[in-house]
Protein backbone atom coordinates (compact mmCIF):
# COMPACT_ATOMS: atom_id res chain seq x y z
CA UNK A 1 -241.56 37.52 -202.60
CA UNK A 2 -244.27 35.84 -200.62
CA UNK A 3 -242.79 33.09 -198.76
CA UNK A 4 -245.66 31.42 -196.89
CA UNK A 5 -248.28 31.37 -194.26
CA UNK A 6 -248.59 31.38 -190.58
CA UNK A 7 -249.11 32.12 -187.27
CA UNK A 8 -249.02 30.98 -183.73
CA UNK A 9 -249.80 31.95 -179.81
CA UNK A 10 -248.60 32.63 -176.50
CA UNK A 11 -247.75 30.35 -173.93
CA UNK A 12 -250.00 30.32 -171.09
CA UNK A 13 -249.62 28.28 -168.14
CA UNK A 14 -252.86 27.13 -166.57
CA UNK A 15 -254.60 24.70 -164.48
CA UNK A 16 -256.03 22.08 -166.15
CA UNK A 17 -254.89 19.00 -168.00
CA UNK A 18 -251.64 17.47 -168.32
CA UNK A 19 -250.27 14.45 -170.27
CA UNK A 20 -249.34 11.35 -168.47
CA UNK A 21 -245.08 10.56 -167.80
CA UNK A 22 -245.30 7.79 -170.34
CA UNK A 23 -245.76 11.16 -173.52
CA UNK A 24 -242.19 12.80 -171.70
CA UNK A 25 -239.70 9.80 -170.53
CA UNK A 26 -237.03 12.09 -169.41
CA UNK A 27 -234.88 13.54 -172.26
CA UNK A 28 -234.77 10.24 -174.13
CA UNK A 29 -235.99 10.50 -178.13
CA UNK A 30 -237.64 7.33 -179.62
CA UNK A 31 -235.75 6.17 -182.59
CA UNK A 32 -237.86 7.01 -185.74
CA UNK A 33 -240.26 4.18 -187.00
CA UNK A 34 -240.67 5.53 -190.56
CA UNK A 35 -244.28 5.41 -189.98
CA UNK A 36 -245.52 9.07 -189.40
CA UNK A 37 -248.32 9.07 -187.05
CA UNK A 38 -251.99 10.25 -188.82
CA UNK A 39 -252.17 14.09 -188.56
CA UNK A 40 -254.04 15.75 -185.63
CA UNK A 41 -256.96 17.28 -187.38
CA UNK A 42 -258.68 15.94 -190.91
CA UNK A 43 -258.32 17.42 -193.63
CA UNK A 44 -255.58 20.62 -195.29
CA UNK A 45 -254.86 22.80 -192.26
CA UNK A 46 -251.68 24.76 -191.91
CA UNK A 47 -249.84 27.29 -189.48
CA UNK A 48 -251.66 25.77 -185.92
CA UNK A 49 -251.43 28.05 -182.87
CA UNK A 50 -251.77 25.55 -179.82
CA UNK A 51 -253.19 26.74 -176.50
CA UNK A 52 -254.32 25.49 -173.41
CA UNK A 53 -257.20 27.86 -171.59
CA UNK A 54 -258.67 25.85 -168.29
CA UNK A 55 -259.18 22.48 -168.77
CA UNK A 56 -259.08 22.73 -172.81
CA UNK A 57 -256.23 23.22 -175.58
CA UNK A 58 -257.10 25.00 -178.27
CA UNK A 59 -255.61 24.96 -181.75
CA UNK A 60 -256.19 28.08 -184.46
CA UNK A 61 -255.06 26.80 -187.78
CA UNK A 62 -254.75 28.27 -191.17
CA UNK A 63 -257.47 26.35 -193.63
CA UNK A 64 -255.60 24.88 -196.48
CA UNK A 65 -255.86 23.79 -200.01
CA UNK A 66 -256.28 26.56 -202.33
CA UNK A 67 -253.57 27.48 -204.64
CA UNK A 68 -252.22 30.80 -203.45
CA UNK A 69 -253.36 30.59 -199.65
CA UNK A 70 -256.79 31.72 -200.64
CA UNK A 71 -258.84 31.23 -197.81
CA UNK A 72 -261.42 33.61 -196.00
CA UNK A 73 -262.36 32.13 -192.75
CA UNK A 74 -260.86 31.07 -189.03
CA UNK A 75 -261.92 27.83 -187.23
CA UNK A 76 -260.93 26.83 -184.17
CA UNK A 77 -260.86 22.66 -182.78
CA UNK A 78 -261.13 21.72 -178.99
CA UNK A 79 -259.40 19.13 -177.33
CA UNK A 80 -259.58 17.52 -173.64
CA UNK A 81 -256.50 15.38 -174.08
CA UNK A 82 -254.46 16.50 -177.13
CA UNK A 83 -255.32 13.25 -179.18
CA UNK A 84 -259.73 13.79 -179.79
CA UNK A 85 -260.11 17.11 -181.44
CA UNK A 86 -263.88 19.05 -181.68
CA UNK A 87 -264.40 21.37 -184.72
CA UNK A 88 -265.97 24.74 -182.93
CA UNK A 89 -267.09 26.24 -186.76
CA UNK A 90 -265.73 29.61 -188.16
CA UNK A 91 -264.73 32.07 -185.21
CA UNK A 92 -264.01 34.89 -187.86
CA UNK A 93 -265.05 35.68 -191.39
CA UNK A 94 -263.19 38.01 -193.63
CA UNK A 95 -266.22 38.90 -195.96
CA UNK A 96 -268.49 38.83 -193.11
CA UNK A 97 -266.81 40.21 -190.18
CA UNK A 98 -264.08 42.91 -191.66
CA UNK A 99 -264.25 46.23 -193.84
CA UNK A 100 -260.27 45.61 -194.97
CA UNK A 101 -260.00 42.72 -196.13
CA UNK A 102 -261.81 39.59 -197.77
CA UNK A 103 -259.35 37.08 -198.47
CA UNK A 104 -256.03 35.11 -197.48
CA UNK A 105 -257.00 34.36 -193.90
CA UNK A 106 -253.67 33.13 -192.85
CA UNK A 107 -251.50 32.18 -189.53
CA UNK A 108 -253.43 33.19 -186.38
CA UNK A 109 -252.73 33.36 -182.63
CA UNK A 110 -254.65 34.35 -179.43
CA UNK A 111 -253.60 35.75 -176.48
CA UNK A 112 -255.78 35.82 -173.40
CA UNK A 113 -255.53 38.97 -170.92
CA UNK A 114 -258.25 40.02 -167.92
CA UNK A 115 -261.39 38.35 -169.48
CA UNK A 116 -261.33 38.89 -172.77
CA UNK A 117 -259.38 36.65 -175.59
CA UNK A 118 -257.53 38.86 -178.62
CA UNK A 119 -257.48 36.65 -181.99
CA UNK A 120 -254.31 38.03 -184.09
CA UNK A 121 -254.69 36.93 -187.63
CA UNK A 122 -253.39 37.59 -191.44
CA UNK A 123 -255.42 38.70 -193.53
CA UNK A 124 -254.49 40.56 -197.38
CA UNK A 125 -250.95 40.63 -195.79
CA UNK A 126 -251.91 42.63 -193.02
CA UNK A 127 -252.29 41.86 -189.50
CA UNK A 128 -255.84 42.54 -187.40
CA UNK A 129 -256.80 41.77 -184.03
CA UNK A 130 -260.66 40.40 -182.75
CA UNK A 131 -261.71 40.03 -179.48
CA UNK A 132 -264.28 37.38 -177.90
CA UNK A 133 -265.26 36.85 -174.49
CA UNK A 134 -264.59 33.32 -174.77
CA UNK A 135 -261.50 31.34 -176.06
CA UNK A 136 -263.95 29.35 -178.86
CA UNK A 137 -265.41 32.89 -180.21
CA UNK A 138 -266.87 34.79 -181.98
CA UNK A 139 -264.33 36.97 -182.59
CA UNK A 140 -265.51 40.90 -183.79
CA UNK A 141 -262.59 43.16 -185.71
CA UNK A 142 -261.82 45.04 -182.76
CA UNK A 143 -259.86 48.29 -184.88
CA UNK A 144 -262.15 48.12 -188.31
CA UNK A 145 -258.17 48.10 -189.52
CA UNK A 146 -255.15 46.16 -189.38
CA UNK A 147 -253.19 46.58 -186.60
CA UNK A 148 -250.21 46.80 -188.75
CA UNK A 149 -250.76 47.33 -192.33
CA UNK A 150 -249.12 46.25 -195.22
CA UNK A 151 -245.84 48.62 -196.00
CA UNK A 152 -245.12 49.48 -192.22
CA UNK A 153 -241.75 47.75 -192.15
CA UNK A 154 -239.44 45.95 -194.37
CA UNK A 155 -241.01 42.14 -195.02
CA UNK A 156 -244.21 41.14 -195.23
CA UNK A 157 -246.39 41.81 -192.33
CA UNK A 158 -247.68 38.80 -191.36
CA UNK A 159 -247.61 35.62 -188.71
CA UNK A 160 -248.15 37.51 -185.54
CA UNK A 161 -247.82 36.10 -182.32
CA UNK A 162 -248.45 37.31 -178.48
CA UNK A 163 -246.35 36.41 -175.61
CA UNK A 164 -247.83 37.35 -172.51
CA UNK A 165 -244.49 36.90 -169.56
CA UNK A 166 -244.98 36.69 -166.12
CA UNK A 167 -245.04 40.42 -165.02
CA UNK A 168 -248.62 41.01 -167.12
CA UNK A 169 -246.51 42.57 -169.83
CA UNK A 170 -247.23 41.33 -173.64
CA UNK A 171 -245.50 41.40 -176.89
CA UNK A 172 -246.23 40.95 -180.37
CA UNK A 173 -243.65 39.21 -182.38
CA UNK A 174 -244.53 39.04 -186.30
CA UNK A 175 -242.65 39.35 -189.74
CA UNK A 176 -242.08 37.65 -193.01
CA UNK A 177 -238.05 38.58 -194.10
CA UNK A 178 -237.75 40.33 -190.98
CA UNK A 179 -238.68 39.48 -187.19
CA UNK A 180 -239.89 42.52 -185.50
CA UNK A 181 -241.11 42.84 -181.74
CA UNK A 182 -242.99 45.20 -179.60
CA UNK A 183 -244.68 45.74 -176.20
CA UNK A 184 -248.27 46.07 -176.47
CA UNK A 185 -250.35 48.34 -174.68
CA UNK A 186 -251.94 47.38 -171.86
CA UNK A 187 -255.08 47.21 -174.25
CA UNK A 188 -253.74 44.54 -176.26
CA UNK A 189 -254.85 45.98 -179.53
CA UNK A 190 -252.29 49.17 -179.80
CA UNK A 191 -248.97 49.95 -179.21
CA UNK A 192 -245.93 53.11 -179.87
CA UNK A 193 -245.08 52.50 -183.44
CA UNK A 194 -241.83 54.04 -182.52
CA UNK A 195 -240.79 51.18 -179.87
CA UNK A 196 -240.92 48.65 -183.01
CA UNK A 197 -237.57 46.40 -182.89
CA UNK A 198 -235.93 44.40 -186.01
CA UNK A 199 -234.59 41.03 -184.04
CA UNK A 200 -234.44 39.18 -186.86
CA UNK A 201 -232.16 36.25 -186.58
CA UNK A 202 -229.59 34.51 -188.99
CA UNK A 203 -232.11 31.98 -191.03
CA UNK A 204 -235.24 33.74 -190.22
CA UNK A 205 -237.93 33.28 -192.91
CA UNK A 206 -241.32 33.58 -190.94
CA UNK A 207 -243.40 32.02 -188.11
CA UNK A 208 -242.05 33.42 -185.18
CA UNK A 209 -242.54 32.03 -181.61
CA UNK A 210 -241.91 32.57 -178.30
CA UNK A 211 -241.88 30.61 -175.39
CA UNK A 212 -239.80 30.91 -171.33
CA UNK A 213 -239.16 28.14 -169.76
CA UNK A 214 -236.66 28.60 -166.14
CA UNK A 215 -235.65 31.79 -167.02
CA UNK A 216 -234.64 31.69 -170.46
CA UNK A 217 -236.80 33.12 -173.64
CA UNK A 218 -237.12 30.74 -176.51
CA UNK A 219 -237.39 32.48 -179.71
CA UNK A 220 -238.10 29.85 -182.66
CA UNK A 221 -239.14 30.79 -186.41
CA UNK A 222 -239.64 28.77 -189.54
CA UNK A 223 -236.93 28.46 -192.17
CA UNK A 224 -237.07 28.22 -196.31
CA UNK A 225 -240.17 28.37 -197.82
CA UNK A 226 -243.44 26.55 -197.39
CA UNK A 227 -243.53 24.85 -200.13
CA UNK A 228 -239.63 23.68 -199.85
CA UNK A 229 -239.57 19.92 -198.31
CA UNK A 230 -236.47 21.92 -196.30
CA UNK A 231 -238.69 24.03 -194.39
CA UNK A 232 -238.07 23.83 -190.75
CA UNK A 233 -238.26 25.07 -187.33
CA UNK A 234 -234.94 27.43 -185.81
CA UNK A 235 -234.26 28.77 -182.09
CA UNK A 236 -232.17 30.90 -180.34
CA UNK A 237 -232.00 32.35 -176.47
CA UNK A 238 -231.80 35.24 -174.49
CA UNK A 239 -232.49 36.82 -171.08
CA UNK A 240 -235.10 39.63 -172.29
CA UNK A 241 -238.05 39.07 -174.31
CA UNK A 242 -236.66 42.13 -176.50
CA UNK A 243 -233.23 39.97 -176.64
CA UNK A 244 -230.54 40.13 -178.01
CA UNK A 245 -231.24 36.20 -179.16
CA UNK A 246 -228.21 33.44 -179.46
CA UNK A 247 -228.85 30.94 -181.78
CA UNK A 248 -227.03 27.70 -180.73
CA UNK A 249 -225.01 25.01 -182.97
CA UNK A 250 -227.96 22.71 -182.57
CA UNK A 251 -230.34 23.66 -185.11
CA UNK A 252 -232.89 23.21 -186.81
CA UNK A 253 -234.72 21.12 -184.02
CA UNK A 254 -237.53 20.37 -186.49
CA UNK A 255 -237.39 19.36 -189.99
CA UNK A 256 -237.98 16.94 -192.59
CA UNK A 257 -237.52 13.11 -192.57
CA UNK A 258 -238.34 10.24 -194.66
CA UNK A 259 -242.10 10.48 -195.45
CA UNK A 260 -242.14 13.69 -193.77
CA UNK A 261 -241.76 16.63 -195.77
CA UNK A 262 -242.12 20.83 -195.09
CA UNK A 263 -242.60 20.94 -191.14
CA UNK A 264 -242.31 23.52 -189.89
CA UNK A 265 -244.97 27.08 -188.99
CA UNK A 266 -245.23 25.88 -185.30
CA UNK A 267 -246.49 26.93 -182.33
CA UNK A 268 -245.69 25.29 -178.80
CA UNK A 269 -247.54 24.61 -175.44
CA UNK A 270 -246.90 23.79 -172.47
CA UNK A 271 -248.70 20.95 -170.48
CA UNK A 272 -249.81 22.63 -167.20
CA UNK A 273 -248.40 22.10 -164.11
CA UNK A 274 -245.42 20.56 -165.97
CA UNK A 275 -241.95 20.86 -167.42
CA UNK A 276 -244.05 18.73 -170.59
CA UNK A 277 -244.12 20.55 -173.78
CA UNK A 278 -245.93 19.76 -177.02
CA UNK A 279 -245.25 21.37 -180.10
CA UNK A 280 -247.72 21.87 -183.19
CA UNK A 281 -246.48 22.00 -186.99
CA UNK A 282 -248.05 21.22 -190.27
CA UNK A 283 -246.27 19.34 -192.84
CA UNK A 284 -246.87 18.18 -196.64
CA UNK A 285 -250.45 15.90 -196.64
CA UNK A 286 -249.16 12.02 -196.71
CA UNK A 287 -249.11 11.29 -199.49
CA UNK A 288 -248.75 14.08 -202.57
CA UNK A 289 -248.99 17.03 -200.25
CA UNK A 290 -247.33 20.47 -201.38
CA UNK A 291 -246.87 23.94 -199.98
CA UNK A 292 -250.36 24.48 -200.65
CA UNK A 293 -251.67 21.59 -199.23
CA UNK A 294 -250.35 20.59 -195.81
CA UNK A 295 -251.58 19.12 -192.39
CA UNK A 296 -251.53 19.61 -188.68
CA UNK A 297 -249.41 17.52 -186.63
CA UNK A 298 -248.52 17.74 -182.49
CA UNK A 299 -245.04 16.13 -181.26
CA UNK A 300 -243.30 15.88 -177.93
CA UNK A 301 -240.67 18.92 -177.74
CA UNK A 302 -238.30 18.02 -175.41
CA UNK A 303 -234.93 19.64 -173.41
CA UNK A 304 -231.75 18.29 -172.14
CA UNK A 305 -230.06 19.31 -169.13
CA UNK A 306 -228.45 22.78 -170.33
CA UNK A 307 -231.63 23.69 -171.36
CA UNK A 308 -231.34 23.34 -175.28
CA UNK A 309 -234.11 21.94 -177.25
CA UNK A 310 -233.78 18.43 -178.56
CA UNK A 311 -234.45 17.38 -182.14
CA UNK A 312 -238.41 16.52 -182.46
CA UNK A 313 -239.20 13.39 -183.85
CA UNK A 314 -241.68 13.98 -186.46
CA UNK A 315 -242.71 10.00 -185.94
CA UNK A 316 -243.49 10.18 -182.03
CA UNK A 317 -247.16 11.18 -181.20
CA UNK A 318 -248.89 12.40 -178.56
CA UNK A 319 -249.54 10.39 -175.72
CA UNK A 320 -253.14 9.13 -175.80
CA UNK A 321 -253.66 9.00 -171.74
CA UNK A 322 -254.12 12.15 -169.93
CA UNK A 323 -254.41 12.69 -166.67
CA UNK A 324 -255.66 15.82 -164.75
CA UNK A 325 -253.11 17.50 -162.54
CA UNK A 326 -253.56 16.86 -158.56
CA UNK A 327 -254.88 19.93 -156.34
């Protein structure tokens, strides 16, 4: 049964901006206010991958508001300080740009590798990959077919994402039902069918991410369904992007609370030169939002000293006072 949308994107640590001390005060959480903070872009998005590329974060979401995830077209917003966000128009087109598929534009993410950007994207339940020369687009279908069609594995085939580690190496993580991994060709568009791994966690659902931070992979995924208030945001850890994966006592890390209902479908960043992270979710629209009609919103993600991921409060924003890192 089709359980929601997504998608998300790699982690990629850059020069370029970084928030000020005041958005990270060590590991301490403001106490809820009850008064969720306005969402980060206007009007029904869903499923936001968050990057950073130079001195710019990026966020790819999934347009919202049509019964049945209906949509046919990718935007993408710019932002120099995580709070002002630029709409850069459609970057891909299902009826314009693809011979596959027309409809249900869902869950992106973009990976960036040599000088070209790869835009990994949903669409009719399969998963296709464009490439641009530039982070804002336009992106061209860069297979004329999904990368991974519908029927290649258990689950739906949906809500990729591309983790790029430190070696040059990159994987794609994807899966509705099931979370399957594997290492992409140095091409970024193909890889050995064969290699394909099931790592699917207890509570998985969809919306897998990845992130490393000191060492340690972060593998996080949405659970429930969309349109379930109870939808939420999972992690567990390993030493290998491949895992195994532990997933510790302290979950989820993000869920619902008071006005705030259905977050979860994130995607994560890290500030640059920083141990600052900021993570990106959608949630129900405030007020009378559903499954089908849901908004971005950006949070401090925090850890504590063992490395485990605090709770996110869902009423803390992003700090409004950026600063650019020092040379």
């Amino acid at each position: 049964m089709r359980i929601s949308l997504s998608k998300r994107l790699p982690l990629l640590a850059l020069c370029g901006l970084a928030l000020s001390a005041s958005m990270v005060n060590s590991n301490a959480v403001p106490l809820d206010n009850h008064e969720p903070p306005p969402p980060a872009l206007p009007g029904p998005t869903a499923d936001p991958n968050i990057a950073v590329f130079g001195d710019t974060y990026y966020i790819y979401p999934t347009t919202d508001g049509t019964e049945g995830w209906a949509a046919t077209s990718f935007s993408v917003w710019s932002s120099k300080d995580l709070v002002n966000w630029k709409n850069g128009g459609v970057i891909l087109d299902l009826p314009r740009d693809l011979t596959w598929a027309k409809s249900r534009a869902w869950a992106p993410t973009i990976a960036h590798k040599g000088d070209k950007y790869y835009f990994y994207f949903c669409a009719d339940a399969n998963i296709g990959v464009g490439v641009a020369d530039q982070p804002e687009g336009p992106f061209h279908d860069a297979l004329g077919k999904p990368l991974l069609a519908r029927g290649a594995h258990r689950g739906q085939m949906i809500d990729p994402m591309v983790f790029i580690d430190d070696d040059g190496a990159a994987y794609l993580y994807f899966g509705q039902g099931h979370c399957y991994v594997v290492k992409l060709n140095d091409d970024m568009i193909s890889f050995d069918p064969a290699q394909v791994q099931d790592i699917t966690p207890p509570g998985y659902n969809e919306g897998s991410f990845l992130i490393k931070r000191q060492g340690t992979y972060y593998l996080m995924w949405s659970e429930f369904d969309t349109r379930d208030p109870r939808y939420s945001v999972a992690y567990a850890t390993s030493k290998s992007p491949l895992g195994p994966f532990v997933k510790p006592a302290n979950n989820p890390i993000l869920k619902q609370s008071g006005a705030v209902k259905g977050a979860g479908h994130h995607s994560v960043v890290q500030i640059p030169g920083r141990d600052e992270w900021v993570i990106a979710y959608h949630r129900f629209i405030i007020p009378d939002g559903n499954g089908y009609n849901r908004e971005t919103c950006l949070s401090p993600m925090r850890f504590d000293a063992e490395g485990n991921i605090l709770p996110v409060n869902v009423f803390e924003p992003v700090s409004e006072k950026p600063v650019m890192n020092e040379k």
